[in-house]
C-alpha atoms as a PDB file:
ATOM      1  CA  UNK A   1     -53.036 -11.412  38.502  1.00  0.00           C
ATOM      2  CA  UNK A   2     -55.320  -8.968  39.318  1.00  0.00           C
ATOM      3  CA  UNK A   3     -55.375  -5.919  36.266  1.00  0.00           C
ATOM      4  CA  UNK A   4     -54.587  -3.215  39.408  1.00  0.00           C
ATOM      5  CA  UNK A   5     -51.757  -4.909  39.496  1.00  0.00           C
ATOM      6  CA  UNK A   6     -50.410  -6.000  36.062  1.00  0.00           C
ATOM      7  CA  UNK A   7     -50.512  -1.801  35.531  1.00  0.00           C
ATOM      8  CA  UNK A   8     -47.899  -1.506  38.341  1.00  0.00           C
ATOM      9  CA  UNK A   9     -45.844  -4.415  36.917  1.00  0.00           C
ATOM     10  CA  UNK A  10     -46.115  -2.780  33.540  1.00  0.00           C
ATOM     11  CA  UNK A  11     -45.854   0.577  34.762  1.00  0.00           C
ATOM     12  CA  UNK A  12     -42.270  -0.639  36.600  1.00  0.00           C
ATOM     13  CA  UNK A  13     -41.047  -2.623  33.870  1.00  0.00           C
ATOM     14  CA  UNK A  14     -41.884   0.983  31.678  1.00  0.00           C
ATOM     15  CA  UNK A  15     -39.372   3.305  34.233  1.00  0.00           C
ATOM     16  CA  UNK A  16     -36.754   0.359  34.767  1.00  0.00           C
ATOM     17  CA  UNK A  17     -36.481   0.262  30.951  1.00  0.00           C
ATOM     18  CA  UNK A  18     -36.229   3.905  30.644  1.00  0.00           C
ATOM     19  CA  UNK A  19     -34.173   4.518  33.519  1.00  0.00           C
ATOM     20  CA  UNK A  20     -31.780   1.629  31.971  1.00  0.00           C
ATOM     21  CA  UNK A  21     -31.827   3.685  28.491  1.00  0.00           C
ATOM     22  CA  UNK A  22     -31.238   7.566  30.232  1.00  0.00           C
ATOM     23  CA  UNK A  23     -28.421   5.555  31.909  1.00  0.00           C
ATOM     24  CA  UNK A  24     -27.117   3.808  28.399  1.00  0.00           C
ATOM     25  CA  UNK A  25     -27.685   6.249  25.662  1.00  0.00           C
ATOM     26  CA  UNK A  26     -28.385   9.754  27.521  1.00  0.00           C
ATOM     27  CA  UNK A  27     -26.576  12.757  27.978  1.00  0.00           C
ATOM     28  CA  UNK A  28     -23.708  11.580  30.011  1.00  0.00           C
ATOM     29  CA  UNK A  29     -24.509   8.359  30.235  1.00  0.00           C
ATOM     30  CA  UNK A  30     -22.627   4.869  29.680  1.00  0.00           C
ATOM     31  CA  UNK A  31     -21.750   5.869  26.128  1.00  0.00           C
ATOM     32  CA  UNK A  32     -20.508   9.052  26.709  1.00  0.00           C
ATOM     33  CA  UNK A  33     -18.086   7.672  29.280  1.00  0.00           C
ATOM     34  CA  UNK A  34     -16.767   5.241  26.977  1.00  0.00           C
ATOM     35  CA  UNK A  35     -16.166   7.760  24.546  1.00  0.00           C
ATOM     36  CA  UNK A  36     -14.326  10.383  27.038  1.00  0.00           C
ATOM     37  CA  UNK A  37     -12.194   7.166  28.028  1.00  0.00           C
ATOM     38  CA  UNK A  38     -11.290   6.771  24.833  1.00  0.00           C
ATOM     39  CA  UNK A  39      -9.821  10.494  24.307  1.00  0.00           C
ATOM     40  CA  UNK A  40      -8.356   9.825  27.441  1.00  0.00           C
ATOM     41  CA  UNK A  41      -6.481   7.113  26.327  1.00  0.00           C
ATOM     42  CA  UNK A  42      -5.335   9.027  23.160  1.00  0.00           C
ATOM     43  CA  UNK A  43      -4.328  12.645  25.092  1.00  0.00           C
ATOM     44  CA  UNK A  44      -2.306   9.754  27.030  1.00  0.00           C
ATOM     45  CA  UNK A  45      -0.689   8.850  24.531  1.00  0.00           C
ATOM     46  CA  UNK A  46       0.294  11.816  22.888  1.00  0.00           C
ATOM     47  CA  UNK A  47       1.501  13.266  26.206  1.00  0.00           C
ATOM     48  CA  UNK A  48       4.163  10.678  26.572  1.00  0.00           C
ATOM     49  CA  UNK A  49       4.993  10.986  23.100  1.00  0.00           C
ATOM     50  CA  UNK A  50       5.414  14.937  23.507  1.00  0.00           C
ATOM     51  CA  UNK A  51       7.092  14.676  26.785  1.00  0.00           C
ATOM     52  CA  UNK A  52       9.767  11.886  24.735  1.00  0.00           C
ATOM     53  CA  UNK A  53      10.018  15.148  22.231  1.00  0.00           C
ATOM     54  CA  UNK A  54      10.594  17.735  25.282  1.00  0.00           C
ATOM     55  CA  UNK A  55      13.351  15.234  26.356  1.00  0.00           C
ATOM     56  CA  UNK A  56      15.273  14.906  23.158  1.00  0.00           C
ATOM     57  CA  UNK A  57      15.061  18.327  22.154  1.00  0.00           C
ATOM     58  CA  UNK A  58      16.168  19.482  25.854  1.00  0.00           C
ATOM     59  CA  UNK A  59      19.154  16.804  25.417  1.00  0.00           C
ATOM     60  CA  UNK A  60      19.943  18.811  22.162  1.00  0.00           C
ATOM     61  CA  UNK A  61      19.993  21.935  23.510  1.00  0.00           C
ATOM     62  CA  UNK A  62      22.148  21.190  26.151  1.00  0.00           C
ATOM     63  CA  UNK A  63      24.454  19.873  23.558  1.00  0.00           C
ATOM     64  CA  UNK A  64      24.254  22.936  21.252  1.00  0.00           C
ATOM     65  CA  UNK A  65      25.560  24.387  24.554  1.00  0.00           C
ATOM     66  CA  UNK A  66      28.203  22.797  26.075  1.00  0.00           C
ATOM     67  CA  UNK A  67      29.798  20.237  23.204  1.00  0.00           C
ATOM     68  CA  UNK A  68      31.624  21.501  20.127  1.00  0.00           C
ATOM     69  CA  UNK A  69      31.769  18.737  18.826  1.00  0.00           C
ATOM     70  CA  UNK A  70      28.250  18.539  18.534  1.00  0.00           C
ATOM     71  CA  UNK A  71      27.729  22.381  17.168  1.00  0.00           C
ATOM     72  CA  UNK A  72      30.562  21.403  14.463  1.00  0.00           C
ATOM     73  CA  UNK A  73      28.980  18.631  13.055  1.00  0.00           C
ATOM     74  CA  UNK A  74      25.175  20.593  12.921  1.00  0.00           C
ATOM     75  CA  UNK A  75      27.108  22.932  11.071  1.00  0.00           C
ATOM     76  CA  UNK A  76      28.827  20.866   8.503  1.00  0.00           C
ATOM     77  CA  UNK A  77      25.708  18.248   8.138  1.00  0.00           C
ATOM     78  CA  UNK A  78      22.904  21.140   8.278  1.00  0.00           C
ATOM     79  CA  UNK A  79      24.964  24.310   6.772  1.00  0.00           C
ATOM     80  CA  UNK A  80      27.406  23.018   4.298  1.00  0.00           C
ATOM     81  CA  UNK A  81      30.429  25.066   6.488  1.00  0.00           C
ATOM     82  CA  UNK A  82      33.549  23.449   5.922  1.00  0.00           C
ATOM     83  CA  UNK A  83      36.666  23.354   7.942  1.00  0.00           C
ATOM     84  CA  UNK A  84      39.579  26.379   8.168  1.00  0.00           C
ATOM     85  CA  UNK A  85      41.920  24.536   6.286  1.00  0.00           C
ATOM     86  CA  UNK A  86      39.907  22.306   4.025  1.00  0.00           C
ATOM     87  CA  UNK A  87      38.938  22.500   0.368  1.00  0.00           C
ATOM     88  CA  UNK A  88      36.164  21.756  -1.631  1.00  0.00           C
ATOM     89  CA  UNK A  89      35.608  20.046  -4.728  1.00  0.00           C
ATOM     90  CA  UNK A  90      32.495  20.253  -6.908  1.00  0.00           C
ATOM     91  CA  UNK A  91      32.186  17.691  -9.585  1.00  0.00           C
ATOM     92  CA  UNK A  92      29.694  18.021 -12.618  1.00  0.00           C
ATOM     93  CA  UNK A  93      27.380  14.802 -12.981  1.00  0.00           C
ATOM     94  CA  UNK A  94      27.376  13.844 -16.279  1.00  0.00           C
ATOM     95  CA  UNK A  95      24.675  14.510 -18.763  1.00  0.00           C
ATOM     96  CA  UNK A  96      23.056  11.508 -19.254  1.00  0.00           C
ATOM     97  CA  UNK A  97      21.832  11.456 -23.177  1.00  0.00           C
END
């Protein structure tokens, strides 16, 4: 091999290489992909868990609307309300000694 031509092998192998590492590690390169497909992935994921949230809390509000049921037991569980015609009894724990 002639050294004219060893400096063009060397001189490709050179820009290959470096065209191989702009591609792998540069600014938007190989890396940089992979990591925007990873955040991809997790936005994903917490879309369909916020659009699951959307869902239930529409389902709820529909229910707050239209079933009494529904409102009357919020209100018991959530406010302590009782019924028109019911008591309440309150019993001391005992001190423990």
């Amino acid at each position: 091999m002639t050294t004219k031509r060893k400096i063009v092998v060397t001189t490709g192998i050179v820009v290959l290489f470096s065209f191989l590492f702009v591609i792998g590690l540069g600014d938007r390169g190989a890396v940089d992909f992979y990591q925007l497909h990873l955040r991809k992935v997790r936005l994903d994921r917490s879309n369909l868990e916020l659009q699951k949230k959307n869902r239930a809390l529409y389902r709820s509000i529909q229910r707050l609307k239209h079933d009494p049921e529904f409102i009357e037991n919020i209100a018991r569980s959530e406010l302590g309300m009782v019924g028109k015609d019911e008591m309440v009894y309150q019993f001391r724990k005992k001190k423990q000694r």
